[in-house]
Protein backbone atom coordinates (compact mmCIF):
# COMPACT_ATOMS: atom_id res chain seq x y z
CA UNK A 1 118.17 95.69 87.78
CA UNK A 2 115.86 98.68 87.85
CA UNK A 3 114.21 100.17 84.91
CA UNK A 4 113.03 103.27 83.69
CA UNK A 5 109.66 102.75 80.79
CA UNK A 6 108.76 105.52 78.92
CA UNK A 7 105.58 104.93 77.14
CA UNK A 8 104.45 107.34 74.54
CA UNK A 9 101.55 107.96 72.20
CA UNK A 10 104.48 109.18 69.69
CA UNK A 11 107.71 108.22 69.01
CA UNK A 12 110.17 109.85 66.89
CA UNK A 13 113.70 108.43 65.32
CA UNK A 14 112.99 105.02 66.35
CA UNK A 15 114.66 102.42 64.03
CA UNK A 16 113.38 99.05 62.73
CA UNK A 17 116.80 98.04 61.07
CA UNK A 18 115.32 94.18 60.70
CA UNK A 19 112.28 95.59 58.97
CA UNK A 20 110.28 93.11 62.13
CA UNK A 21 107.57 95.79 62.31
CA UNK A 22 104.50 94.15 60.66
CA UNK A 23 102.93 97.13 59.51
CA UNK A 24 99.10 95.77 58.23
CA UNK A 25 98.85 95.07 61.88
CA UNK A 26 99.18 99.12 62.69
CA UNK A 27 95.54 99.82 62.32
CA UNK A 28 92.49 101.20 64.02
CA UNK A 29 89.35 99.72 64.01
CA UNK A 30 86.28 101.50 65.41
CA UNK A 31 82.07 99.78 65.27
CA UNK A 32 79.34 102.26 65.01
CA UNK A 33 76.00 102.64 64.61
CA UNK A 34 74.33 104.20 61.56
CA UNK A 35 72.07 106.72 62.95
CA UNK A 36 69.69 106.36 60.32
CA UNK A 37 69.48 102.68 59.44
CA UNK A 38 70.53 101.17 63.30
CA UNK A 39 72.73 98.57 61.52
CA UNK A 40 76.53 98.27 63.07
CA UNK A 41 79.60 99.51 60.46
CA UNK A 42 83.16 98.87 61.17
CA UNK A 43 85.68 101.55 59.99
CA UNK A 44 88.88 101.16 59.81
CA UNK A 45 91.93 103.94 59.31
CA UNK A 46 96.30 103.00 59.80
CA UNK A 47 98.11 104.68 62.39
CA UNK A 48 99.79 107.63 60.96
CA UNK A 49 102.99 106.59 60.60
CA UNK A 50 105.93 108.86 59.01
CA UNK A 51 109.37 107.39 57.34
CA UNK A 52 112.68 108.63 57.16
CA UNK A 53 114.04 105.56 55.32
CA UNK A 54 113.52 101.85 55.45
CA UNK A 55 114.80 102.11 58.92
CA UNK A 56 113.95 104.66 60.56
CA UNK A 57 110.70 106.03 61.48
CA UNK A 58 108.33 108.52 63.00
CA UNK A 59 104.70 107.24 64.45
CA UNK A 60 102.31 109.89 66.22
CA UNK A 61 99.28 109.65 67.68
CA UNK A 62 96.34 111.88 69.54
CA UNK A 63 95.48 111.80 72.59
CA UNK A 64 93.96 108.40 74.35
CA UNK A 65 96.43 105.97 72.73
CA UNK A 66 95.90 103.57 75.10
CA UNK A 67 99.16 105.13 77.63
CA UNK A 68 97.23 104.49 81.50
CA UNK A 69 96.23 101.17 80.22
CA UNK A 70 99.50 99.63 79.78
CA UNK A 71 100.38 101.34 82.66
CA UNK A 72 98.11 99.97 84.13
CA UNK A 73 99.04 96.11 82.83
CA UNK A 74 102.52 96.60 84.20
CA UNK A 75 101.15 97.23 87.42
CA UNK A 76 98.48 94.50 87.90
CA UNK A 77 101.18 92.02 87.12
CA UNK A 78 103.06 93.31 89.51
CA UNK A 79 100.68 93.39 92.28
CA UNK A 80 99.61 90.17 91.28
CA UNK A 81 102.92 88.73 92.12
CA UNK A 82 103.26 90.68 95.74
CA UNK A 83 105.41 93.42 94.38
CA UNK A 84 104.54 97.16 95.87
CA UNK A 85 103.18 99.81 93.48
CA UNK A 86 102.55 103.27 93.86
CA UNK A 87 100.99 105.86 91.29
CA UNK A 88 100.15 109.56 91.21
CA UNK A 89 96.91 107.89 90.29
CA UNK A 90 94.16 106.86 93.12
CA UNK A 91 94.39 102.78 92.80
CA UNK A 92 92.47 100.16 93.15
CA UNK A 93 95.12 98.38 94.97
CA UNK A 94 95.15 100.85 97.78
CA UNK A 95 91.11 102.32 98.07
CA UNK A 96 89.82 98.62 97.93
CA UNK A 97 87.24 99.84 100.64
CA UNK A 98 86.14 103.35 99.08
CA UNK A 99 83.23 101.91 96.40
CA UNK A 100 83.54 105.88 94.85
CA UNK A 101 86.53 105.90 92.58
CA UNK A 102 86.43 110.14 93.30
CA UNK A 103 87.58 109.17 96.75
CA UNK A 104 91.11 107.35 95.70
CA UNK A 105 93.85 108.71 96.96
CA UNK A 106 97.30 108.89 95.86
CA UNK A 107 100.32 107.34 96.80
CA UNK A 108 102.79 109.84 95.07
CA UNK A 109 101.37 113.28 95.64
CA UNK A 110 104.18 115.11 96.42
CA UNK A 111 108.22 114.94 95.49
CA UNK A 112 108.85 114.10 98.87
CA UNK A 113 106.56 111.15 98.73
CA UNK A 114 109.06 110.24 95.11
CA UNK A 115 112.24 110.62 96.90
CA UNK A 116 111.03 107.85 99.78
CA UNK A 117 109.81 105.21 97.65
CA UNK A 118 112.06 102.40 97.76
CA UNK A 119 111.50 99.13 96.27
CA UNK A 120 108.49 99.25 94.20
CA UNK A 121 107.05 99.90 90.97
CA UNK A 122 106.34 103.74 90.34
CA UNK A 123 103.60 105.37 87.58
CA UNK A 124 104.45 109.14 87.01
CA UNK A 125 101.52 109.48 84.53
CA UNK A 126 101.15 112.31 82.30
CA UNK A 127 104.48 113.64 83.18
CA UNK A 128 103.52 116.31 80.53
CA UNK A 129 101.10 117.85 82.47
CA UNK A 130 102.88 118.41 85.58
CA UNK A 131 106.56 119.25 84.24
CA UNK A 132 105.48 122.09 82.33
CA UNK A 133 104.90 123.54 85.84
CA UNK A 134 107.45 122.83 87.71
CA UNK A 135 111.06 124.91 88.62
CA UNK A 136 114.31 123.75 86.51
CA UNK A 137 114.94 122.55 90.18
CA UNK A 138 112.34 120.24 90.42
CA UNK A 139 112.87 118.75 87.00
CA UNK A 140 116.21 118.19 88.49
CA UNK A 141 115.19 116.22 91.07
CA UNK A 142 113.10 114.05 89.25
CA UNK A 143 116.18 112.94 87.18
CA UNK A 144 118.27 112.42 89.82
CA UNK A 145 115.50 110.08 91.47
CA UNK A 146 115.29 108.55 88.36
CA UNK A 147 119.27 107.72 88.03
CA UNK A 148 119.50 106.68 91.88
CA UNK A 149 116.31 104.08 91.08
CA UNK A 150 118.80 101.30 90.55
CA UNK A 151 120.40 101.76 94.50
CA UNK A 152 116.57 101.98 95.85
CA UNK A 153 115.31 99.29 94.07
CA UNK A 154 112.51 101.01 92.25
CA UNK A 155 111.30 100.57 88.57
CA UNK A 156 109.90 103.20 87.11
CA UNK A 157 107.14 104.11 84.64
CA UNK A 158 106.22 107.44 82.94
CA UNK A 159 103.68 108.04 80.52
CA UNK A 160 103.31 111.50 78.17
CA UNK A 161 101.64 111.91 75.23
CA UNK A 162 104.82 113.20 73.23
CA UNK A 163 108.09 111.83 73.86
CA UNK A 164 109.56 115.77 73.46
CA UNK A 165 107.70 116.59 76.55
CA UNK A 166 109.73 114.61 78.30
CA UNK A 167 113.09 116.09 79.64
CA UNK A 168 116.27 114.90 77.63
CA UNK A 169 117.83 114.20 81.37
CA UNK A 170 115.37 111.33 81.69
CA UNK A 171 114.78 110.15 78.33
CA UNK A 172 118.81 109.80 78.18
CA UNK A 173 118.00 106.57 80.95
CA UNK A 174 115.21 105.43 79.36
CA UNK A 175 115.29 101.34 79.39
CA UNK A 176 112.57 100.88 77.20
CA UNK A 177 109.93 103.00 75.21
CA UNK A 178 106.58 101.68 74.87
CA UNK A 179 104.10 103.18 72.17
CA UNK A 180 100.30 101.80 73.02
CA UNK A 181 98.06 101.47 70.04
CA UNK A 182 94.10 100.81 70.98
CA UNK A 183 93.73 98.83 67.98
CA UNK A 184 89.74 98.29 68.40
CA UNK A 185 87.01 100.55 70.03
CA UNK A 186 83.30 100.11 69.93
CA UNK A 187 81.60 103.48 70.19
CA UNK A 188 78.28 102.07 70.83
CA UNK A 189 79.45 101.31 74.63
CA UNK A 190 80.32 105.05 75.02
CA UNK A 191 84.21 105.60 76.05
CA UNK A 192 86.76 105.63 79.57
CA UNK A 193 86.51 109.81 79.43
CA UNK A 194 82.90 110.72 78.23
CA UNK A 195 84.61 114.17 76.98
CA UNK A 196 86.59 112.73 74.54
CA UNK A 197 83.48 110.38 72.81
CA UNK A 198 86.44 107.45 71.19
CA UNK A 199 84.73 104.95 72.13
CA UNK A 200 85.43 102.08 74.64
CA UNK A 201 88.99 100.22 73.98
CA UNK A 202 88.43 96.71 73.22
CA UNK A 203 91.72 95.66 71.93
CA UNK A 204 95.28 96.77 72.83
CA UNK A 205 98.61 96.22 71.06
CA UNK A 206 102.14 98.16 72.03
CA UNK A 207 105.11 98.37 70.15
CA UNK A 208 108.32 97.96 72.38
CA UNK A 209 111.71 99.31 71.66
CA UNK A 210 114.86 99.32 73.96
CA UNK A 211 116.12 102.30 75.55
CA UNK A 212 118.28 103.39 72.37
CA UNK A 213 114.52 103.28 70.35
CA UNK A 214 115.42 100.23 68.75
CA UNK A 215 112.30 98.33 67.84
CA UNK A 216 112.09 94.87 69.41
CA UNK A 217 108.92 93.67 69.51
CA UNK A 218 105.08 93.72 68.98
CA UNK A 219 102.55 92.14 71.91
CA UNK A 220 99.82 89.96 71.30
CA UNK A 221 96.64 91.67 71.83
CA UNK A 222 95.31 92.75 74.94
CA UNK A 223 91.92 92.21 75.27
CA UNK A 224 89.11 92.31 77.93
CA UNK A 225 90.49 95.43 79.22
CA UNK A 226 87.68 96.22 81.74
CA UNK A 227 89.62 94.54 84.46
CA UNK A 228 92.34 97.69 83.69
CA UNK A 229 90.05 100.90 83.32
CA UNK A 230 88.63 99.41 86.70
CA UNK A 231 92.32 99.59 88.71
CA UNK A 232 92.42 103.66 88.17
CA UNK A 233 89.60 106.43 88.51
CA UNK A 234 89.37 106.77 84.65
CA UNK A 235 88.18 110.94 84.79
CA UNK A 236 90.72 112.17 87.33
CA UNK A 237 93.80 113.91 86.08
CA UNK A 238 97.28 112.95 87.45
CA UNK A 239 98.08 114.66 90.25
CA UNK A 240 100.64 117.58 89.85
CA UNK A 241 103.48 116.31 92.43
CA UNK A 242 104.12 119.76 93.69
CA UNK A 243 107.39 120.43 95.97
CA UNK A 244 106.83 118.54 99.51
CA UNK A 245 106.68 121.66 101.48
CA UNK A 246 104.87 123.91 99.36
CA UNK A 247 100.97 124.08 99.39
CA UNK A 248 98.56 121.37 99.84
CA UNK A 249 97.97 118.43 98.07
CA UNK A 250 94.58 118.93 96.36
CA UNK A 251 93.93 114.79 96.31
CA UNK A 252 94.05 114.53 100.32
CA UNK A 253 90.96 113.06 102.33
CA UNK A 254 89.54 116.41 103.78
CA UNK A 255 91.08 118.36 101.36
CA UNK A 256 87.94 120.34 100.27
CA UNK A 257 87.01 121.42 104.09
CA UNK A 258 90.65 122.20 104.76
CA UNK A 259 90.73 124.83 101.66
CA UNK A 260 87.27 125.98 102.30
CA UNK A 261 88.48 126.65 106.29
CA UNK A 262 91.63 128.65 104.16
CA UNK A 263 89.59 131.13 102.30
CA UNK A 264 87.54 131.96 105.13
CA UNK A 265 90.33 132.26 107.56
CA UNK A 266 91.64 134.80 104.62
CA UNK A 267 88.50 136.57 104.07
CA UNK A 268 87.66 137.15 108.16
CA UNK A 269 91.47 137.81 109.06
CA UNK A 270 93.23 139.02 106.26
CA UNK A 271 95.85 140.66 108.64
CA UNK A 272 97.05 136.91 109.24
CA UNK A 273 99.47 135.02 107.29
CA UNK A 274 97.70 132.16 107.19
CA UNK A 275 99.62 129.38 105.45
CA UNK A 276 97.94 126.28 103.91
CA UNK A 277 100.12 122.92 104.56
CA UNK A 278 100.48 119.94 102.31
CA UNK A 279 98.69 117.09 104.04
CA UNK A 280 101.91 115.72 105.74
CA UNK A 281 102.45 118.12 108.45
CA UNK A 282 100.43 117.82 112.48
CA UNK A 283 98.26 120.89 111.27
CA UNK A 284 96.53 122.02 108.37
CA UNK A 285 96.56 125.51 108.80
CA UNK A 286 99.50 127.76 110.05
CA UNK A 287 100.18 131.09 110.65
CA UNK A 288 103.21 132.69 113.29
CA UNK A 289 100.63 132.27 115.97
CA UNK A 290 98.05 129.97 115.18
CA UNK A 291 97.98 126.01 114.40
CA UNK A 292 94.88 125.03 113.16
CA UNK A 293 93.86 121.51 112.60
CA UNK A 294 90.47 121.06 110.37
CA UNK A 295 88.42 118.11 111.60
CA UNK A 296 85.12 117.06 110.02
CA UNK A 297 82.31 115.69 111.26
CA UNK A 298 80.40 112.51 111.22
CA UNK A 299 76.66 111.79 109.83
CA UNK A 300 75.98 111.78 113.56
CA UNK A 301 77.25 115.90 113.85
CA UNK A 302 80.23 114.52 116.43
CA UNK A 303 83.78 115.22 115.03
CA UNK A 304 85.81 112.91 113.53
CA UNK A 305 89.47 112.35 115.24
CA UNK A 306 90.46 109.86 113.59
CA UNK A 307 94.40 109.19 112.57
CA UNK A 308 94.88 112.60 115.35
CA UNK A 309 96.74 112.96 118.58
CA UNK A 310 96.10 115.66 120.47
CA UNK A 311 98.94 115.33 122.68
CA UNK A 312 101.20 115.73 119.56
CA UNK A 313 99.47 118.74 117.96
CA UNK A 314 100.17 120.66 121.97
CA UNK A 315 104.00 119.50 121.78
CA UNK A 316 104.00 121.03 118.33
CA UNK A 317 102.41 123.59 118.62
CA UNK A 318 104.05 124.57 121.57
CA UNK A 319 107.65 124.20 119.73
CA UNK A 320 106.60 127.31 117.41
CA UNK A 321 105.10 129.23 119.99
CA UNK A 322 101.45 129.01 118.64
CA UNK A 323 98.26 128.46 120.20
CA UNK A 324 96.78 125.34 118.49
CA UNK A 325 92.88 124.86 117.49
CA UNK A 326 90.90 122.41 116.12
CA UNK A 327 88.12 123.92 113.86
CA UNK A 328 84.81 122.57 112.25
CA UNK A 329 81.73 123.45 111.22
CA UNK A 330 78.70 123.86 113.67
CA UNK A 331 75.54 124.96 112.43
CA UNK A 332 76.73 126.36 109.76
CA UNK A 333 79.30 128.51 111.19
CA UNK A 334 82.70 127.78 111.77
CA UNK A 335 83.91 127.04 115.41
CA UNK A 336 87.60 126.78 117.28
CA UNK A 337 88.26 124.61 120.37
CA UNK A 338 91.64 125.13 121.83
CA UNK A 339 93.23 121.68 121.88
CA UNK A 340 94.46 121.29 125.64
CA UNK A 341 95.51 118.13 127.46
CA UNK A 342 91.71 118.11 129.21
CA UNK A 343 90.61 118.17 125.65
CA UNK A 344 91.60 114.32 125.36
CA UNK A 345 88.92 113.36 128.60
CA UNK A 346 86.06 114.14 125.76
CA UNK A 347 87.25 111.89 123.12
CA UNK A 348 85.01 108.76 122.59
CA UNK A 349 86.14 106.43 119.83
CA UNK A 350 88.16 109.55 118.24
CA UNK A 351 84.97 110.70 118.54
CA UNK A 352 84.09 114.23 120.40
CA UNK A 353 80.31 115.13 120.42
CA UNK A 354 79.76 118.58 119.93
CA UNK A 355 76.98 118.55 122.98
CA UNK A 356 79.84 118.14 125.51
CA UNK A 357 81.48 121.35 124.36
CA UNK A 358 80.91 124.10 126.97
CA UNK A 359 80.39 127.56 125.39
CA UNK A 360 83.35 128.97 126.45
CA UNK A 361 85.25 125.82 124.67
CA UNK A 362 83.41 126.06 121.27
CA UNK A 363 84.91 130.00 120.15
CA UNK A 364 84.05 131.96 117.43
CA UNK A 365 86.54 133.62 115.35
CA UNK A 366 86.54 137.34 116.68
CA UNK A 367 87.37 135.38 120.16
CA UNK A 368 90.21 133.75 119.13
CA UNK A 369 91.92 137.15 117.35
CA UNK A 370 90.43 139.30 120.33
């Protein structure tokens, strides 16, 4: 059966009608340094924790309670056990070559890439930051992926920091709510965000209540949580899973050439609707008569095909009625070659050195709008 997890830094109206909750474990724990003396201090404080009645309850929490880690736990067990996972997170599980964790990409970056995931675990984290964004229509969909998870075989996780932000339409399926508590953090070994100055986590414990918020358990603590923070680029924000067609997705290899290629095409030919694409499409840059296809270029100055076919960009291309380009940077300026099937005899190991270009090839923007 698929299942939808909710996990929470607050929870609100969830009932303990057994009284199982053993509160004197609902603490935080945090070793410092006194600045003046050196010597290490431990201080303690309990998690706020509000009460309606013997049975009902309110706990809330700030910000880094611990949400991407367990996350992050239901995941690695997962992939431990050959199960598929996907994230709108960069992980480890799928950049196990790229050593610079700013380099992950994303499996989930668009709602596109939500709708075709079938039979896997899926992290929406920080659904919070991303909802508040999006079009009643959108919000829509998301539901509706969430209540057809059963048929695709696809478990879900979603992580906010207030269980309000999340809309009623998906809380209403919830299968479990999780509420992570980072019981223990050392401040002396600095913390996963360096904004936030918490302090490492050392020791995690989560409260678990069924989909009704009906407390049934505590975990035993989770400790040596390195192994975690090192399965997700700690500093980089969720990515905002903007509509499939609309706009780029900021987290694609190349993305940072492709919207530097944008403004300029803007700024030089502002007559021009030029039109951005998402990452998913043949070209990266559209207008009614142009297809433009951003390549970069290797330590070695030749450009980089790889993953391209330039037989498929002419077809396309050719189906709209536009004249297709592939554009780089050359000495500092920015340079069009029109992609024709003759283009293909200069490709070396999707490889095209720049030195086998004739001039009337390699085109500079006022030749190509002439």
């Amino acid at each position: 059966m698929s299942s939808l997890i909710l996990i929470t830094g607050t929870i609100d109206q969830a009932e303990d009608p057994f009284q199982r909750i053993d509160f004197n474990q609902l603490y935080y724990e945090t070793w410092k340094d006194d600045p003046d003396t050196g010597e290490t201090w431990r201080e303690t404080e309990r998690v706020p924790i509000k009460f309606y009645n013997l049975d009902v309850l309110r706990i809330v929490q700030e910000k880094g309670s611990g949400k991407t880690l367990k996350a992050m736990d239901i995941l690695a067990q997962k992939a431990f056990f050959g199960g598929n996972v996907a994230a709108n997170l960069g992980l480890i599980w799928h950049n196990q070559e790229k050593q610079n964790k700013d380099d992950w990409d994303a499996v989930i970056n668009t709602v596109d890439d939500f709708k075709n995931l079938q039979h896997c675990t899926a992290l929406i984290d920080d659904v919070a930051l991303w909802i508040k964004k999006w079009s009643t229509k959108q919000a829509e969909i998301l539901a509706e992926i969430s209540a057809a998870g059963r048929k695709r075989g696809l478990d879900m996780i979603m992580t906010s920091q207030r269980e309000n932000q999340i809309p009623p339409e998906i809380r209403d399926q919830a299968t479990e709510w999780i509420v992570p508590i980072i019981r223990v953090r050392d401040e002396r070994e600095g913390s996963i965000n360096p904004e936030d100055g918490t302090g490492k986590p050392i020791e995690l414990i989560t409260l678990h209540f069924d989909g009704a918020k009906i407390f049934k358990f505590m975990s035993d603590p989770i400790i040596a949580l390195e192994p975690l923070m090192n399965c997700y680029s700690t500093v980089q924000k969720a990515i905002n899973l903007a509509e499939g067609e609309d706009g780029a997705r900021p987290n694609q290899p190349g993305y940072a050439l492709e919207a530097k290629a944008f403004n300029f095409l803007k700024e030089k030919i502002p007559g021009i609707q030029w039109q951005h694409l998402n990452g998913k499409h043949v070209f990266d840059i559209i207008s009614d008569t142009h297809a433009i296809d951003v390549v970069g270029t290797d330590p070695d100055g030749f450009l980089y095909l790889d993953h391209k076919d330039l037989s498929k960009h002419i077809k396309t291309a050719k189906r709209k009625g536009q004249v297709p380009y592939l554009l780089f940077e050359h000495a500092k300026e920015w340079r069009f070659v029109p992609i024709t099937h003759n283009l293909n005899e200069l490709v070396d190991g999707k490889r095209i050195n720049p030195a086998h270009l004739s001039h009337n090839r390699m085109r500079s923007i006022e030749k190509i709008v002439g």
